[in-house]
N, C-alpha and C. Protein backbone atom coordinates (compact mmCIF):
# COMPACT_ATOMS: atom_id res chain seq x y z
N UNK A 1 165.17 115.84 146.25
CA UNK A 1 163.72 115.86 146.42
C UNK A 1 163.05 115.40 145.12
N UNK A 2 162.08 114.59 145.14
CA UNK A 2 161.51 113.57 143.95
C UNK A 2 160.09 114.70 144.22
N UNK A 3 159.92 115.16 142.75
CA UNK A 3 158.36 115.86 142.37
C UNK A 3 157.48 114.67 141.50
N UNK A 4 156.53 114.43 142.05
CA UNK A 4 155.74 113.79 141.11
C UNK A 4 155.04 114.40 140.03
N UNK A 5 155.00 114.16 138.89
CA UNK A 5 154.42 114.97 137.76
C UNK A 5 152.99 113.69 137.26
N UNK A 6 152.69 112.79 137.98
CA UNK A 6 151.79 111.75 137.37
C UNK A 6 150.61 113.02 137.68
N UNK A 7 149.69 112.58 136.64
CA UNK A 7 148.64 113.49 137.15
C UNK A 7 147.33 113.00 137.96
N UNK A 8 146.58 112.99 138.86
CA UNK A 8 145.65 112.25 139.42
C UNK A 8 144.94 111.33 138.16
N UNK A 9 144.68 110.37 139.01
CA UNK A 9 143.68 109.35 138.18
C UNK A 9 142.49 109.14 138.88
N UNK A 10 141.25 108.84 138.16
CA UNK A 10 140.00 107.98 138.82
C UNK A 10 139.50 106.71 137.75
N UNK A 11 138.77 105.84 138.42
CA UNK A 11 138.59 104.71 138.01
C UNK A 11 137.09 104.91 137.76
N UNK A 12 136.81 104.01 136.43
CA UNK A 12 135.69 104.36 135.72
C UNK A 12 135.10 102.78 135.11
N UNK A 13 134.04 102.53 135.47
CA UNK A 13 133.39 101.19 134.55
C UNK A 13 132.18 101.61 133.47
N UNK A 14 132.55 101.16 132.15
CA UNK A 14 131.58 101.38 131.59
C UNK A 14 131.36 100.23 130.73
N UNK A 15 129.68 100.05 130.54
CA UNK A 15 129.53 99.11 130.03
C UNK A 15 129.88 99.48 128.32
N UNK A 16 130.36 99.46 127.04
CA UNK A 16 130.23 99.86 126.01
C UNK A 16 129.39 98.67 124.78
N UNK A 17 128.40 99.56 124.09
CA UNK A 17 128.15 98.95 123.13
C UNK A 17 128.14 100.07 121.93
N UNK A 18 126.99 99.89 120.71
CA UNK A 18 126.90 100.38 119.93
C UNK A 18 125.86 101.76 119.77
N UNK A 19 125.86 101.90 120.90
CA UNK A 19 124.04 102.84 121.28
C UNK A 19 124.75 103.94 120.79
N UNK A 20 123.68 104.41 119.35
CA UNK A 20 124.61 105.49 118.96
C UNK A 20 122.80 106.77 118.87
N UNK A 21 123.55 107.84 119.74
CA UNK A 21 122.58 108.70 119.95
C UNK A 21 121.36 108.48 120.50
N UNK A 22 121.27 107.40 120.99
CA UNK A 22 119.59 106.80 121.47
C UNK A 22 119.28 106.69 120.89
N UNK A 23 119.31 106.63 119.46
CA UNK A 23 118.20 106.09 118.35
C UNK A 23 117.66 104.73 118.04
N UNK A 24 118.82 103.92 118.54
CA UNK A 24 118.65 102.37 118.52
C UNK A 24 117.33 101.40 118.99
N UNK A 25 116.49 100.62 118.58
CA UNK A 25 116.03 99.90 119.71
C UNK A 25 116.42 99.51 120.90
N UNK A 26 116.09 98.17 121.21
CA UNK A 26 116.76 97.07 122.14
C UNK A 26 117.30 96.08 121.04
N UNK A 27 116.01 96.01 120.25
CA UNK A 27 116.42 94.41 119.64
C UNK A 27 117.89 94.76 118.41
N UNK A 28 118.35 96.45 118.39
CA UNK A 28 118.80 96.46 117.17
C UNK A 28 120.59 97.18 118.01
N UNK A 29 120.40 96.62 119.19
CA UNK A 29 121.73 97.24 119.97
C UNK A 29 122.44 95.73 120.22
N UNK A 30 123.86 96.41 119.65
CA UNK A 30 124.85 95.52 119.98
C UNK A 30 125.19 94.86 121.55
N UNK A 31 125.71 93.30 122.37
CA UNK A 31 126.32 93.60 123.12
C UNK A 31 126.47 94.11 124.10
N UNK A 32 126.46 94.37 125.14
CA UNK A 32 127.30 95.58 125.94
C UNK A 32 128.55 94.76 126.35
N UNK A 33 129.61 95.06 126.98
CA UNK A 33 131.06 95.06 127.19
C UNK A 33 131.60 95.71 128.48
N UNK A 34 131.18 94.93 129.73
CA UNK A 34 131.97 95.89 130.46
C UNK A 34 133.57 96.08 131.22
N UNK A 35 134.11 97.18 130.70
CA UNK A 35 135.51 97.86 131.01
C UNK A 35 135.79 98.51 132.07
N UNK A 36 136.81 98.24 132.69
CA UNK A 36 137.57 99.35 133.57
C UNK A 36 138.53 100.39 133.24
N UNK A 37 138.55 101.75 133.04
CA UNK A 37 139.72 102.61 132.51
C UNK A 37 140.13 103.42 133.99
N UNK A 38 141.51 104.04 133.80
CA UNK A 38 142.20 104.98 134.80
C UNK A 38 142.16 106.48 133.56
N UNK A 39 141.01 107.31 134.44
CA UNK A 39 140.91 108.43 133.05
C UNK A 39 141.80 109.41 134.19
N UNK A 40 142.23 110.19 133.41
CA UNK A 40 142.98 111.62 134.96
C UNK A 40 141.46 112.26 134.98
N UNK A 41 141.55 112.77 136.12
CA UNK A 41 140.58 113.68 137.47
C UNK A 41 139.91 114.35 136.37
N UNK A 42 140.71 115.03 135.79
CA UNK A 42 139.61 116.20 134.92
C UNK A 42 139.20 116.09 134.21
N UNK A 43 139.62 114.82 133.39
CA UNK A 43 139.10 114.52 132.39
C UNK A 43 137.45 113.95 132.45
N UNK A 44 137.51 112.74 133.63
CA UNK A 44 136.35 112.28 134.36
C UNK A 44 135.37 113.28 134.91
N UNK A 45 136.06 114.45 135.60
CA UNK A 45 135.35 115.70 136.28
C UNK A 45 134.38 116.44 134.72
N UNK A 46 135.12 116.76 133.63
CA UNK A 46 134.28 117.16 132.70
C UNK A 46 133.53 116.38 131.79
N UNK A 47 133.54 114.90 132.07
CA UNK A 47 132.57 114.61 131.38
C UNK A 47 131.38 114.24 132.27
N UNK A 48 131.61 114.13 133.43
CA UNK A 48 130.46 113.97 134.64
C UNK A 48 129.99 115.49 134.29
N UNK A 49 129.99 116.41 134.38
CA UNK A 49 129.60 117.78 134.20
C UNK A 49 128.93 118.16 132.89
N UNK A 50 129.19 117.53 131.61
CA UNK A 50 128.65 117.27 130.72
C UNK A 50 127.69 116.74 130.23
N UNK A 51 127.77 115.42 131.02
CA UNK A 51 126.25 114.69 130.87
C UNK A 51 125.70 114.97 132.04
N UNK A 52 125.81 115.53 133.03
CA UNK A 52 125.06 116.15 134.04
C UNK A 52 123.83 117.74 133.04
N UNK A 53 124.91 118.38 131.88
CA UNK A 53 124.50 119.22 131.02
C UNK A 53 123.57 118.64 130.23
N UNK A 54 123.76 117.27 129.84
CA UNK A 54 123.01 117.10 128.67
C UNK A 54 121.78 116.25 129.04
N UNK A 55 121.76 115.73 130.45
CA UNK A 55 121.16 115.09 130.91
C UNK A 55 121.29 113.68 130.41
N UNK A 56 122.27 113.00 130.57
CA UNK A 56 122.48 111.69 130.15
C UNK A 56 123.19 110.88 131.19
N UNK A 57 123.89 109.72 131.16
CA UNK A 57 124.73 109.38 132.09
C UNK A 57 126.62 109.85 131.53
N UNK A 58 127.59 109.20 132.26
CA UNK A 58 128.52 109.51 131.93
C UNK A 58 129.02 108.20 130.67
N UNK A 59 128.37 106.93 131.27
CA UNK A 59 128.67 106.03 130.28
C UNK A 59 128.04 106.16 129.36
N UNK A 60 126.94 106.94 129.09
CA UNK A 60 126.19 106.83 127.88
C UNK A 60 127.12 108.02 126.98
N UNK A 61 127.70 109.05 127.33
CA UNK A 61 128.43 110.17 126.77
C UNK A 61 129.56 109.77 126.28
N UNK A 62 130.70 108.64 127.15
CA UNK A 62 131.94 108.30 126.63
C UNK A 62 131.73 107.51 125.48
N UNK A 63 130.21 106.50 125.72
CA UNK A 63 129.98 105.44 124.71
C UNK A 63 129.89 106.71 123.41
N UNK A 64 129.28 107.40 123.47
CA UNK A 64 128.82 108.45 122.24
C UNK A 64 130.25 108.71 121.52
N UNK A 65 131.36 109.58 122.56
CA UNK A 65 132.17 109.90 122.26
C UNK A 65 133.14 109.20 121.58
N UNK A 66 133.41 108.04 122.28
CA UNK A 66 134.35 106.21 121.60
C UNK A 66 133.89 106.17 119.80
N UNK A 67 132.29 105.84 120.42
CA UNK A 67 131.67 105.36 118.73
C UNK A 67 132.15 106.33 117.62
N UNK A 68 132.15 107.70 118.15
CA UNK A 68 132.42 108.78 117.01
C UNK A 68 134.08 108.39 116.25
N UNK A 69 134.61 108.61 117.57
CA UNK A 69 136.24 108.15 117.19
C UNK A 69 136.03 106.67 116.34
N UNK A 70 135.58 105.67 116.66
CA UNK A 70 135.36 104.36 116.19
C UNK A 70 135.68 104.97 114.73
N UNK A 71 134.15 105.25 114.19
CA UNK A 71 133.71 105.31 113.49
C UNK A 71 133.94 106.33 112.18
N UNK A 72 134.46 107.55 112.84
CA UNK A 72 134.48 108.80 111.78
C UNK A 72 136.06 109.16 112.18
N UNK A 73 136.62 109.65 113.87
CA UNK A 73 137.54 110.66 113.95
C UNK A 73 139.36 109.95 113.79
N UNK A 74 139.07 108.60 113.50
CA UNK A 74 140.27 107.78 113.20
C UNK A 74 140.63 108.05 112.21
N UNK A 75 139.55 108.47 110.80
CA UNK A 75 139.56 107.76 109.52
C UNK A 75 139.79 109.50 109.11
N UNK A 76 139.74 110.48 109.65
CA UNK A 76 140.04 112.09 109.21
C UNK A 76 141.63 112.41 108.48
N UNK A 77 142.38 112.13 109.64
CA UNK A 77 143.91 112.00 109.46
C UNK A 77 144.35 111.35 107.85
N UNK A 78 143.40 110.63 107.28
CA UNK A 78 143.57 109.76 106.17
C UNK A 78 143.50 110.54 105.02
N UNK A 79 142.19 111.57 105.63
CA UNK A 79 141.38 112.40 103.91
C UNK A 79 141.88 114.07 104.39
N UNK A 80 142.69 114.85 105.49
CA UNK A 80 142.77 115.72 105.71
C UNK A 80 141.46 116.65 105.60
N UNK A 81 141.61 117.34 106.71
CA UNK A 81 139.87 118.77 107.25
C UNK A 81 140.68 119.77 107.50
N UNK A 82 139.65 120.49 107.89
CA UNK A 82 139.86 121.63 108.11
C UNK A 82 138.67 122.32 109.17
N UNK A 83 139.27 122.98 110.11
CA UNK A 83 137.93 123.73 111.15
C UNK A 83 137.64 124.62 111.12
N UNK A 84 136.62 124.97 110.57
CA UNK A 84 136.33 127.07 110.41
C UNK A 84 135.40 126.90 111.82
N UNK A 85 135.06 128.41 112.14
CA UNK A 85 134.24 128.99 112.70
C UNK A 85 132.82 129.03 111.87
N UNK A 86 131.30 128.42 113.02
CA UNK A 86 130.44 129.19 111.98
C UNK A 86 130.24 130.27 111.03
N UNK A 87 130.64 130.64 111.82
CA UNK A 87 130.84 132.84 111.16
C UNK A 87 131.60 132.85 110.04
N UNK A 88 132.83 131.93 109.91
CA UNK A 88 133.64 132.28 108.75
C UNK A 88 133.61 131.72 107.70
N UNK A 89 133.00 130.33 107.91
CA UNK A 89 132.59 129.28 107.20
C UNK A 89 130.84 129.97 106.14
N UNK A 90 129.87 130.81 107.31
CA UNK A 90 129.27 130.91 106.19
C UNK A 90 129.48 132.68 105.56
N UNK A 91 130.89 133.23 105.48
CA UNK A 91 131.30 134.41 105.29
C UNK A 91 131.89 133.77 103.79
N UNK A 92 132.03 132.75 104.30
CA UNK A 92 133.39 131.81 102.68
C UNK A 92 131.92 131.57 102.04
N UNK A 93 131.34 130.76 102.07
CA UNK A 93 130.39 130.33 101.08
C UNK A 93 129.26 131.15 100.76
N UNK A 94 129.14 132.31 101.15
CA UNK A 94 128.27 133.42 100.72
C UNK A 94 129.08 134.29 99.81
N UNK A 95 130.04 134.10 99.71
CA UNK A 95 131.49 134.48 98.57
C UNK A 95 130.99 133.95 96.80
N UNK A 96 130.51 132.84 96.92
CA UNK A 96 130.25 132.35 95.93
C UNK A 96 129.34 131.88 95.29
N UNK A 97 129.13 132.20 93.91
CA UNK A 97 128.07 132.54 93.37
C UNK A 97 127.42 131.10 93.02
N UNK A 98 125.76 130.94 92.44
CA UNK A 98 125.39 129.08 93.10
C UNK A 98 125.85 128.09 92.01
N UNK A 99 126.57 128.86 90.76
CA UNK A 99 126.68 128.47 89.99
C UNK A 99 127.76 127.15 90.28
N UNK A 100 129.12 128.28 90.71
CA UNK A 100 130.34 127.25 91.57
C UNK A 100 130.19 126.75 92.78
N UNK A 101 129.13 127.39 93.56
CA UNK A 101 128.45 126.55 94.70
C UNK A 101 128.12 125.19 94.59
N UNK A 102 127.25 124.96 93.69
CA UNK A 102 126.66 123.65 93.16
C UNK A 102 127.60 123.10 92.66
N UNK A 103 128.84 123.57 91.60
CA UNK A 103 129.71 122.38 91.42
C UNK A 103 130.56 121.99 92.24
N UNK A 104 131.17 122.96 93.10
CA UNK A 104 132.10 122.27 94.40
C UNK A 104 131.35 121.38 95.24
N UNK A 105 130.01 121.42 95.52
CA UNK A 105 129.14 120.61 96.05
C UNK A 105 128.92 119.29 95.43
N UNK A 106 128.78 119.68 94.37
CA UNK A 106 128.44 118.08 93.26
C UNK A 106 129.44 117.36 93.55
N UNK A 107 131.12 118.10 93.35
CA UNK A 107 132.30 117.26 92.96
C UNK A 107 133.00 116.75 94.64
N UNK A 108 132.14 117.31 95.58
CA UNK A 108 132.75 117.21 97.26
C UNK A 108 131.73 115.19 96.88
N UNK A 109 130.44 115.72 96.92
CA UNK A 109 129.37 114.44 96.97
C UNK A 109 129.83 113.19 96.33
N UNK A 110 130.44 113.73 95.11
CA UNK A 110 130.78 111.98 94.08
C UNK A 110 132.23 111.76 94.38
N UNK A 111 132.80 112.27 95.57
CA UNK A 111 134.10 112.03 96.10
C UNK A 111 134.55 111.43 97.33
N UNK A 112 133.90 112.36 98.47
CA UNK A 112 134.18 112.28 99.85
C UNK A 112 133.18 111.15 100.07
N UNK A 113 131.91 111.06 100.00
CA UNK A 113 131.16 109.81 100.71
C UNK A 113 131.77 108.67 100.23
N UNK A 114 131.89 108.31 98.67
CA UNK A 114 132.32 107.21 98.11
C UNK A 114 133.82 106.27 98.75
N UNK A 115 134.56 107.32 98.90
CA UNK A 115 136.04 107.18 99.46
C UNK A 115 135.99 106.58 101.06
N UNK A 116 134.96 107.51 101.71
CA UNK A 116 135.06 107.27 103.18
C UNK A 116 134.14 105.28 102.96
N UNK A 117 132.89 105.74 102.67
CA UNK A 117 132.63 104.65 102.77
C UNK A 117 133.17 103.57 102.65
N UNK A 118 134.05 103.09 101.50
CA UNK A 118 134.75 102.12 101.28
C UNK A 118 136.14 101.87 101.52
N UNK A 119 136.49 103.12 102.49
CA UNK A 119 137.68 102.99 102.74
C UNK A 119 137.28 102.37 104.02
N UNK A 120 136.00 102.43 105.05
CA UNK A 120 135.83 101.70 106.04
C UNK A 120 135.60 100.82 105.91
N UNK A 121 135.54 99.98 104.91
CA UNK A 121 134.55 98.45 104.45
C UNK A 121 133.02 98.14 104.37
N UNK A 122 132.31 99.25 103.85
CA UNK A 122 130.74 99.56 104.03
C UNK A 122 130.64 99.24 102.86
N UNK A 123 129.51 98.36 102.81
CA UNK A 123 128.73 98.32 100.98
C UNK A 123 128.27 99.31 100.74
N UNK A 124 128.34 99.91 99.83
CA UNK A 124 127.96 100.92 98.50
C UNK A 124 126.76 100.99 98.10
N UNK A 125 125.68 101.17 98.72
CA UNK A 125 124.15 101.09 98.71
C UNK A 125 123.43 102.05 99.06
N UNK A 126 122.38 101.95 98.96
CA UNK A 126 121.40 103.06 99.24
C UNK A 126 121.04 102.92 101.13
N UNK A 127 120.97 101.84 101.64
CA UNK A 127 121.14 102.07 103.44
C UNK A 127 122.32 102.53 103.57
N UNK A 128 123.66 102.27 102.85
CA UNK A 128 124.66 103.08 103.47
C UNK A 128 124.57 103.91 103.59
N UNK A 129 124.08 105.14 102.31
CA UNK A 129 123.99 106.02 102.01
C UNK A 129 123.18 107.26 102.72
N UNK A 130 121.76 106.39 103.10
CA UNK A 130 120.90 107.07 104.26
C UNK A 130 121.88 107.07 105.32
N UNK A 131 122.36 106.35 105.78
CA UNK A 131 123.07 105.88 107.33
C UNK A 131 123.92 107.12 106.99
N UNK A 132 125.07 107.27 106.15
CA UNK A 132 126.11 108.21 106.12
C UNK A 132 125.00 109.43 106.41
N UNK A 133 123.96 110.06 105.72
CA UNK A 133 123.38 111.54 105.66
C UNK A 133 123.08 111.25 107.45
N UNK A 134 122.39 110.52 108.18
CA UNK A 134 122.29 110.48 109.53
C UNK A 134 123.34 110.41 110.07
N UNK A 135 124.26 109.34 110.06
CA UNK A 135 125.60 109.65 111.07
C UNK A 135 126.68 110.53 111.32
N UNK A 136 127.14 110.48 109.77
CA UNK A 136 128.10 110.87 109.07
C UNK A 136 128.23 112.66 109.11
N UNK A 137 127.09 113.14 108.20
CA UNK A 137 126.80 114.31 107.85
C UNK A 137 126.12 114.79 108.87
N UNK A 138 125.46 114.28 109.64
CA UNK A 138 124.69 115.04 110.35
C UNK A 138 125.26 114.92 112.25
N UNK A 139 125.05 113.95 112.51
CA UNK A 139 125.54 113.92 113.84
C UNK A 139 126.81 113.87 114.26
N UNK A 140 127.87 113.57 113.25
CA UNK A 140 129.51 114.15 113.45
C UNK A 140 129.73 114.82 112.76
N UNK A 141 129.52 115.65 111.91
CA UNK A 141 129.76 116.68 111.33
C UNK A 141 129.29 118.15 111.43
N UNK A 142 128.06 117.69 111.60
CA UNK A 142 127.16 118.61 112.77
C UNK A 142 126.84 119.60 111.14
N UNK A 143 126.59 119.15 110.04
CA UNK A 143 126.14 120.37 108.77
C UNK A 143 124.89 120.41 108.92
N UNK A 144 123.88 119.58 109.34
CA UNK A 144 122.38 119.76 110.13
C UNK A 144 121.83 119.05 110.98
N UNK A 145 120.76 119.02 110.84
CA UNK A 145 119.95 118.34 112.07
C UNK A 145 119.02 117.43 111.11
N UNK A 146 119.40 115.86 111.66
CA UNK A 146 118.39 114.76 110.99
C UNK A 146 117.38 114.64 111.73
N UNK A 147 116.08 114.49 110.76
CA UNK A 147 115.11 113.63 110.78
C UNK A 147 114.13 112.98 109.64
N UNK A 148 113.67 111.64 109.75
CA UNK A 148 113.65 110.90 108.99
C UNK A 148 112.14 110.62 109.36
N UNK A 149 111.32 109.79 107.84
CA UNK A 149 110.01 109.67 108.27
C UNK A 149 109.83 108.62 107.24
N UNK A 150 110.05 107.49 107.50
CA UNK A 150 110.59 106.14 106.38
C UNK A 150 108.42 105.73 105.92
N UNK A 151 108.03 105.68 105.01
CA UNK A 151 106.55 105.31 104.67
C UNK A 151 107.01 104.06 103.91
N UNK A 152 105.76 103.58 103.43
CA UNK A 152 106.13 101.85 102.81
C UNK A 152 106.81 102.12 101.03
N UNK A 153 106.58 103.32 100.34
CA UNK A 153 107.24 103.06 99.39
C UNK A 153 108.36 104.37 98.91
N UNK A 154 108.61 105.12 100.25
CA UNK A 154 109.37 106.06 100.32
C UNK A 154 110.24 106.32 101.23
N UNK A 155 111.60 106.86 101.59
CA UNK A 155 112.29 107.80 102.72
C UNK A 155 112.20 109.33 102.23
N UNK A 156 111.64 110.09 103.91
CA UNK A 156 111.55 111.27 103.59
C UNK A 156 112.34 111.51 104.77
N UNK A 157 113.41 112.11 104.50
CA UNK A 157 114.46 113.04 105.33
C UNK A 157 114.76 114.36 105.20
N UNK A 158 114.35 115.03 106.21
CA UNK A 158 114.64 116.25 106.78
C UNK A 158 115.74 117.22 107.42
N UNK A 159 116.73 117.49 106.47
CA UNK A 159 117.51 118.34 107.07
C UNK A 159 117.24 119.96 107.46
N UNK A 160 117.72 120.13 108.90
CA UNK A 160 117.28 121.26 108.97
C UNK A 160 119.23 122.12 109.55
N UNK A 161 119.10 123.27 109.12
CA UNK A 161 120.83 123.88 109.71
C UNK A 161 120.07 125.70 109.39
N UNK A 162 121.31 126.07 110.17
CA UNK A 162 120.90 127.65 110.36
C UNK A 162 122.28 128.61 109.61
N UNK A 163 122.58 127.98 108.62
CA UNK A 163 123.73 128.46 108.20
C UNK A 163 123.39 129.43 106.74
N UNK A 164 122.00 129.45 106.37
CA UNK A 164 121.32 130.11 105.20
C UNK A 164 121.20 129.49 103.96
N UNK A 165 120.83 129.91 103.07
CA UNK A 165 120.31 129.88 101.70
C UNK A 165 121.28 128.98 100.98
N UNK A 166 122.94 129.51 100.98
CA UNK A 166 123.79 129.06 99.98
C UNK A 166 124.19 127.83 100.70
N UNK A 167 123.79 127.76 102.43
CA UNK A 167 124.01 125.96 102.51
C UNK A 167 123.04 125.34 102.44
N UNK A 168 121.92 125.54 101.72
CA UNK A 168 120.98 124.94 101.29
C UNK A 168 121.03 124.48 99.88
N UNK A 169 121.64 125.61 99.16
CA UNK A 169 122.21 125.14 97.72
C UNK A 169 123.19 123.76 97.95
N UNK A 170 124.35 124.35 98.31
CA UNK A 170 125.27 123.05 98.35
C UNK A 170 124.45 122.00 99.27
N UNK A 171 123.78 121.89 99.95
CA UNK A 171 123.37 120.59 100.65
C UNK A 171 122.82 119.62 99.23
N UNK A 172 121.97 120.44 98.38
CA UNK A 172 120.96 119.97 97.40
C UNK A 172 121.96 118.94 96.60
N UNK A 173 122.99 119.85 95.96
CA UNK A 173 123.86 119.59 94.99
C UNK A 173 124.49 118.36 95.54
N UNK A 174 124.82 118.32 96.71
CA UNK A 174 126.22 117.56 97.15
C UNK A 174 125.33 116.23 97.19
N UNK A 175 123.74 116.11 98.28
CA UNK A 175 122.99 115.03 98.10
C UNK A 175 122.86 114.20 97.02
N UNK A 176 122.70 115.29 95.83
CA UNK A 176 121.96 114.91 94.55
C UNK A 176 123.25 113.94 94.05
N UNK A 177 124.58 114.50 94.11
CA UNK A 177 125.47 113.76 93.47
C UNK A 177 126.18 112.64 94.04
N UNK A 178 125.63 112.69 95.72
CA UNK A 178 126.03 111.62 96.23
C UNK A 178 125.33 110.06 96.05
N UNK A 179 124.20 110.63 96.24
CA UNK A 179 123.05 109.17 95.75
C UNK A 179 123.08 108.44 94.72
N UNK A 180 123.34 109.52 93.50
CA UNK A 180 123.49 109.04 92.13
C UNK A 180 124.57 108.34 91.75
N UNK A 181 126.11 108.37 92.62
CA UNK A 181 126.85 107.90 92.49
C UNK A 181 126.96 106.55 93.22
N UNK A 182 126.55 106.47 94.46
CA UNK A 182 126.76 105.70 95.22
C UNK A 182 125.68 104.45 95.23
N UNK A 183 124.32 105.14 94.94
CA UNK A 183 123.21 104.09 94.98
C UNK A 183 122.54 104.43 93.78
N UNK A 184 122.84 104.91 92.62
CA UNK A 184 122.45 105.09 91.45
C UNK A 184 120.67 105.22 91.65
N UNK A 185 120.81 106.65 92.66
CA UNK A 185 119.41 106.88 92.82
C UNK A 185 119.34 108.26 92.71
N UNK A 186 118.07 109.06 92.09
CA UNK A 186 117.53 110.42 92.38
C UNK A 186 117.09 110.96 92.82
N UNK A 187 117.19 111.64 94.18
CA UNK A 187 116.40 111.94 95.22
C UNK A 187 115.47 113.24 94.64
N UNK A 188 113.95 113.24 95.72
CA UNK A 188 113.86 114.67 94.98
C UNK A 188 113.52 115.55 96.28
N UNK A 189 113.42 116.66 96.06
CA UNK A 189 114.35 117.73 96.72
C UNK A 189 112.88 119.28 96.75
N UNK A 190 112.83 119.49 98.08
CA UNK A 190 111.98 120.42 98.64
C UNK A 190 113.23 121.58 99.60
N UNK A 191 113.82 122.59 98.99
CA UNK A 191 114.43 123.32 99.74
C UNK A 191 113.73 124.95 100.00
N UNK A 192 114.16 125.51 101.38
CA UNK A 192 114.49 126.48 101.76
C UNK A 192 115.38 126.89 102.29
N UNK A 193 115.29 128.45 102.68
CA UNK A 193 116.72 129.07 103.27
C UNK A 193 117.44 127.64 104.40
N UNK A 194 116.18 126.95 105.56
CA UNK A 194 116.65 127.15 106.50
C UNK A 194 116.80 125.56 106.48
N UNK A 195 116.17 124.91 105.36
CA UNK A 195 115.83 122.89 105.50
C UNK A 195 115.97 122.83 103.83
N UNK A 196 116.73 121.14 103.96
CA UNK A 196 116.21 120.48 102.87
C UNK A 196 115.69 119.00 103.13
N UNK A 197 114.44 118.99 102.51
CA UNK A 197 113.60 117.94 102.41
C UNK A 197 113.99 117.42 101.26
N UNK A 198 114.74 115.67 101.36
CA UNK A 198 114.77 115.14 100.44
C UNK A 198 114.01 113.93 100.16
N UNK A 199 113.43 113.38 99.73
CA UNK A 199 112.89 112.58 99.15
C UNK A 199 113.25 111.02 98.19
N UNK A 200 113.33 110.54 98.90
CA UNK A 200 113.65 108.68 98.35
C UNK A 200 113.26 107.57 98.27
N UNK A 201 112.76 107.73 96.65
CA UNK A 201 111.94 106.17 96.25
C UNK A 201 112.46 104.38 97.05
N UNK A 202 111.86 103.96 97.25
CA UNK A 202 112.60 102.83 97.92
C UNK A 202 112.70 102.17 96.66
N UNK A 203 113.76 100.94 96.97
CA UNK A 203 113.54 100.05 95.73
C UNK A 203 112.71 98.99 95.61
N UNK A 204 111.85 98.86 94.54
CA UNK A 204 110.70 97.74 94.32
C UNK A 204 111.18 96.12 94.62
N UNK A 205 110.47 95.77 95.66
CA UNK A 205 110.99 94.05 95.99
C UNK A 205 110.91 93.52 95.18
N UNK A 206 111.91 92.51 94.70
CA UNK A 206 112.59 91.43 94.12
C UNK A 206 110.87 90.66 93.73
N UNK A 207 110.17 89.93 94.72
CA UNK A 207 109.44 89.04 94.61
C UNK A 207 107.66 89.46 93.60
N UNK A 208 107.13 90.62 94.51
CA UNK A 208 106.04 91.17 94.24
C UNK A 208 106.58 91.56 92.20
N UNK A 209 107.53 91.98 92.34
CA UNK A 209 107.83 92.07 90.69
C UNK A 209 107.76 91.14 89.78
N UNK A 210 108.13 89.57 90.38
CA UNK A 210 108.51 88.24 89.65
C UNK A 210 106.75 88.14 89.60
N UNK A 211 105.73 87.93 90.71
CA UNK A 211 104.35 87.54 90.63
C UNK A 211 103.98 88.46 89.20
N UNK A 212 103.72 90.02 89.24
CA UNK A 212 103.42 90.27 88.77
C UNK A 212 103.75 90.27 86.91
N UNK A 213 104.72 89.69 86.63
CA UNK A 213 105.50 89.75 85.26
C UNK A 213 104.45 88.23 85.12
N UNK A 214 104.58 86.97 86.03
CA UNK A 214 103.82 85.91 86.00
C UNK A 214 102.15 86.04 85.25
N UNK A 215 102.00 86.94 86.61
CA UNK A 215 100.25 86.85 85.70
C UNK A 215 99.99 87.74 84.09
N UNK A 216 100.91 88.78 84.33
CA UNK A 216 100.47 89.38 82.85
C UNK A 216 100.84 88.63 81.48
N UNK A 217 101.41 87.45 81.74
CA UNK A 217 101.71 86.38 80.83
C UNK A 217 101.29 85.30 80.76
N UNK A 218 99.84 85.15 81.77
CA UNK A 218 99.39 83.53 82.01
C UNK A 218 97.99 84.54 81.29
């Protein structure tokens, strides 16, 4: 007697592009691509149930899910993690006092962004740098919640997380040393227990600088 052990399959089309979180325009979305996969039953069953949860479609959820792997959950295996529990995670860092708070934070910032970034092939800039605190830090890593409020001679970004005071310290620290390293910039910095508001000069255009050096010399 022959047992089959294959496990059910269903057939799935999705169009894939780059739509990462809905944030995208139109004019600023890659592409779309459309694929056929054989996912097994349950796998398909829980992500239909998922974006039924989140109110999205199913292709818009796998696209989410793909991009993450793309982008961040390939490149882990490389730099080794680790998974705490909320609870234990902020049981560990309420352990320590802000003094070594702030330097494990400083020395995580002028390490981990620099490495990841260029180990993916990203220029070393100050858009990378925003892009990493939005993608990176915030929406796969899940350490807060972005939002951003770009004016003509500033970025003001808003992190907000519910993890307390001492991850508000290390957020400060780790920012401060990431910018400075990476885009040789100084952010400045509005914290409480529960957000940090950081603050970022844009850089002065190339051209409006050349006019003005012109006339103060004619």
């Amino acid at each position: 007697m022959k047992i089959n052990l294959k496990r059910p399959t269903r057939e799935i089309h999705l169009d894939l592009n780059s739509d990462h979180a809905g944030t995208r325009t139109e004019l600023e979305k890659n592409p779309t691509q459309t694929k056929s996969f054989r996912l097994d039953a349950d796998v398909l069953e829980s992500l239909e149930i998922e974006s039924a949860r989140r109110g999205t479609s199913v292709n818009s959820l796998t696209n989410q899910i793909l991009r993450k792997w793309v982008n961040f959950d390939r490149f882990l295996q490389d730099f080794g993690t680790l998974t705490l529990s909320v609870h234990d995670f902020i049981r560990a860092i309420n352990t320590l006092d802000d003094d070594t708070l702030k330097t494990l934070a400083s020395e995580s910032g002028k390490r981990f962004p620099k490495d990841l970034i260029l180990f993916t092939g990203q220029k070393n800039d100050l858009k990378t740098c925003v892009k990493f605190v939005e993608t990176i830090i915030c929406d796969y890593m899940r350490w807060a919640n972005y939002h951003s409020t770009p004016g003509e001679n500033e970025v003001v970004i808003t992190l907000r997380h519910n993890y307390g005071s001492k991850w508000s310290v290390a957020l400060e620290s780790m920012l401060t040393s990431m910018f400075e390293t990476n885009a040789s910039v100084v952010p400045r910095f509005t914290v409480t227990d529960s957000m940090v508001l950081m603050t970022i000069q844009k850089p002065l255009d190339a051209k409006p600088q050349a006019s003005a050096r012109i006339e103060s010399t004619s």
